[in-house]
C-alpha atoms as a PDB file:
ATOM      1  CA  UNK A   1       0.000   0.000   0.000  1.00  0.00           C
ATOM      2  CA  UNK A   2       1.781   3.257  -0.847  1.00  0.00           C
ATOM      3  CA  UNK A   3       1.428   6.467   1.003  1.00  0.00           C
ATOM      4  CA  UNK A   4      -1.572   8.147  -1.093  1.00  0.00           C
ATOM      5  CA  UNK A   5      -3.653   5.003  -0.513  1.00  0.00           C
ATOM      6  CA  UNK A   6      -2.802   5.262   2.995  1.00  0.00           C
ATOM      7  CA  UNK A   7      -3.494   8.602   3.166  1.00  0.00           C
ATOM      8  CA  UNK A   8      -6.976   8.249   1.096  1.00  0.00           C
ATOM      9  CA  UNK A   9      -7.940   5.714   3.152  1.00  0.00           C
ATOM     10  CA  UNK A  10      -7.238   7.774   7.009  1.00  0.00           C
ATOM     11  CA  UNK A  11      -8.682  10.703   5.149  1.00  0.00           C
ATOM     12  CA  UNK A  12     -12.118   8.764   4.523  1.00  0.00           C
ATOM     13  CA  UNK A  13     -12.312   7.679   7.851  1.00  0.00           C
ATOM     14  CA  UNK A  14     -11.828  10.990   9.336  1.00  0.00           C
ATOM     15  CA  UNK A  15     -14.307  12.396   6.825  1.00  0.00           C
ATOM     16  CA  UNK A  16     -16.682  10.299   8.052  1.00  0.00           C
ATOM     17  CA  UNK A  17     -16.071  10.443  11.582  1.00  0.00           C
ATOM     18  CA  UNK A  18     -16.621  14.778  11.214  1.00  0.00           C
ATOM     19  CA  UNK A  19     -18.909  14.304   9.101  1.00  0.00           C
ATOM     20  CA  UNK A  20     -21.591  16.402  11.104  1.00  0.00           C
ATOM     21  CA  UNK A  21     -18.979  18.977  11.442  1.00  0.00           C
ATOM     22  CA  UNK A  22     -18.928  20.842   8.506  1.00  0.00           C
ATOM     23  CA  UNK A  23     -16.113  23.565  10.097  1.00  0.00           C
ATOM     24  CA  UNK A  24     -12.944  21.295   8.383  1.00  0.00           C
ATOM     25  CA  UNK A  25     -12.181  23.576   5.275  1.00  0.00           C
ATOM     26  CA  UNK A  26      -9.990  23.406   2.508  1.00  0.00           C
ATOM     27  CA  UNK A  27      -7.089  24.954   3.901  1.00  0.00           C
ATOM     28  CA  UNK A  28      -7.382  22.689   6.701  1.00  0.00           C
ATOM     29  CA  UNK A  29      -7.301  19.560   4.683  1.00  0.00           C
ATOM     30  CA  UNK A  30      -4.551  20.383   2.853  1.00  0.00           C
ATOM     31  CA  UNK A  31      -2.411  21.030   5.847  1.00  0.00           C
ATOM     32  CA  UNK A  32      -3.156  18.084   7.225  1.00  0.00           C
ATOM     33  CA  UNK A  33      -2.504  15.945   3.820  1.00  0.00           C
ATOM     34  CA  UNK A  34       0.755  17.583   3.858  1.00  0.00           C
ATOM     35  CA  UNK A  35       1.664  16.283   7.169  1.00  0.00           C
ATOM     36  CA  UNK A  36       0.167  12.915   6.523  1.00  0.00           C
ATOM     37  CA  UNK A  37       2.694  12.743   3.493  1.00  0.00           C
ATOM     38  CA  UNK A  38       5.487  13.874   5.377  1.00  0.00           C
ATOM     39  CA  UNK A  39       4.804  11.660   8.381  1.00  0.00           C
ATOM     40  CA  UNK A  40       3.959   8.337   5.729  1.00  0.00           C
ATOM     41  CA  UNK A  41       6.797   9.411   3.165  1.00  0.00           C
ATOM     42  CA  UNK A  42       9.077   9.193   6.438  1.00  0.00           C
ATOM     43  CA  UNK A  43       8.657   5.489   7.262  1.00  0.00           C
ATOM     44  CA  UNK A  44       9.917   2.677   6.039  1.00  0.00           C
ATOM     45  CA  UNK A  45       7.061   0.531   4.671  1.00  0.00           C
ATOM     46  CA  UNK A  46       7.155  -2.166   2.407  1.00  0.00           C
ATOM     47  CA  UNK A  47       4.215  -3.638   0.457  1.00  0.00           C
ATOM     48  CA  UNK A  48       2.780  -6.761   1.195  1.00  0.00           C
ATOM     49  CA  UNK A  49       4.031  -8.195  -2.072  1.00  0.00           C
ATOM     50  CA  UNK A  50       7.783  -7.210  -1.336  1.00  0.00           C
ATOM     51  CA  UNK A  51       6.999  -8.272   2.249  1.00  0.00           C
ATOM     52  CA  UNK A  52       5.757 -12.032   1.186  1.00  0.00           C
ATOM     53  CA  UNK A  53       8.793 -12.200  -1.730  1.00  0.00           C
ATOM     54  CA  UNK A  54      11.554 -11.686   1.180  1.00  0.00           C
ATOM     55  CA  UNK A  55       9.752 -13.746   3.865  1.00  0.00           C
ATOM     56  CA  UNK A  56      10.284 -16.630   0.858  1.00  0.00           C
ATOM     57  CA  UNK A  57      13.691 -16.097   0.238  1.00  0.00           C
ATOM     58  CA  UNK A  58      14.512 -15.649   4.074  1.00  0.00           C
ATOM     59  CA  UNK A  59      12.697 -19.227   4.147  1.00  0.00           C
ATOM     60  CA  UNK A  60      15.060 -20.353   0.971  1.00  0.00           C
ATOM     61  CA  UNK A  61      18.242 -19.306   3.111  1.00  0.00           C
ATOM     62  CA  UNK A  62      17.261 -20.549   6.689  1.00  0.00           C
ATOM     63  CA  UNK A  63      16.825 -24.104   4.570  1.00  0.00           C
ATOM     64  CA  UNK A  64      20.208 -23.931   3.472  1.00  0.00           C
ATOM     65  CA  UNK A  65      21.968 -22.395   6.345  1.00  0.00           C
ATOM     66  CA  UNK A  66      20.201 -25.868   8.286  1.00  0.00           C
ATOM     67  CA  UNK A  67      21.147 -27.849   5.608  1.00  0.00           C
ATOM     68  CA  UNK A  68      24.763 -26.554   6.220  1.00  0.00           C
ATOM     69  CA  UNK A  69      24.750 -27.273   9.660  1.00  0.00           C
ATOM     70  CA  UNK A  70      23.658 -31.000   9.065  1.00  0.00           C
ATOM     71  CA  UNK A  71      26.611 -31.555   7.015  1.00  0.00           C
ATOM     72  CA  UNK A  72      29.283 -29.666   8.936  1.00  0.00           C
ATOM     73  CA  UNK A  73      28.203 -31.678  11.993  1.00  0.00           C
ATOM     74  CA  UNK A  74      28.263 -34.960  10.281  1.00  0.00           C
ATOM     75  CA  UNK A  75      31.621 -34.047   8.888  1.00  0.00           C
ATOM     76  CA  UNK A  76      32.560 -33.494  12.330  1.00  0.00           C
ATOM     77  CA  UNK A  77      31.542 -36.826  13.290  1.00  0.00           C
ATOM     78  CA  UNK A  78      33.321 -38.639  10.667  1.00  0.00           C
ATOM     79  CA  UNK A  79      36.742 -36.854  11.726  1.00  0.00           C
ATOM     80  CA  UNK A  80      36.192 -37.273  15.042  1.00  0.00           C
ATOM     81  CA  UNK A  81      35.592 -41.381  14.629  1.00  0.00           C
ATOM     82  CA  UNK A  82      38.209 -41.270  11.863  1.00  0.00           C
ATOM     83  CA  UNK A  83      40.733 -39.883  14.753  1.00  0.00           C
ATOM     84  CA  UNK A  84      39.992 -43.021  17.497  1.00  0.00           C
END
């Protein structure tokens, strides 16, 4: 979700939630869409596609890394029998 949709999205709900106060004017909004896009353009957010797509290679490397370890240890084991 970028920042705009973010943005659209908070702005509806706090549309809605004034919505019997009619004293929010133009100048108003715009202030506070400039401060929403400061405030979201600040963070460090990542989509839920990038998100999943890293989660899956994190997944790809913690197999390995495991897969790694096996070995290493039963290399281990075969030096240390191959020493007695």
């Amino acid at each position: 979700m970028n920042s705009d949709d973010l943005y659209n999205q908070f702005q509806n709900n706090f549309t809605d939630a004034l919505s019997g106060a009619q004293s929010i004017n133009g100048e108003l909004q715009q202030l506070l869409r400039a401060a929403m896009t400061k405030t979201l353009d600040g963070l460090d957010i990542v989509s839920r596609d990038e998100f999943d797509a890293q989660q899956a290679v994190l997944l790809r490397s913690r197999k390995k890394i495991d897969t790694l370890e096996q070995q290493l240890t039963e290399l281990e084991t075969l030096l240390t029998n191959q020493d007695k």
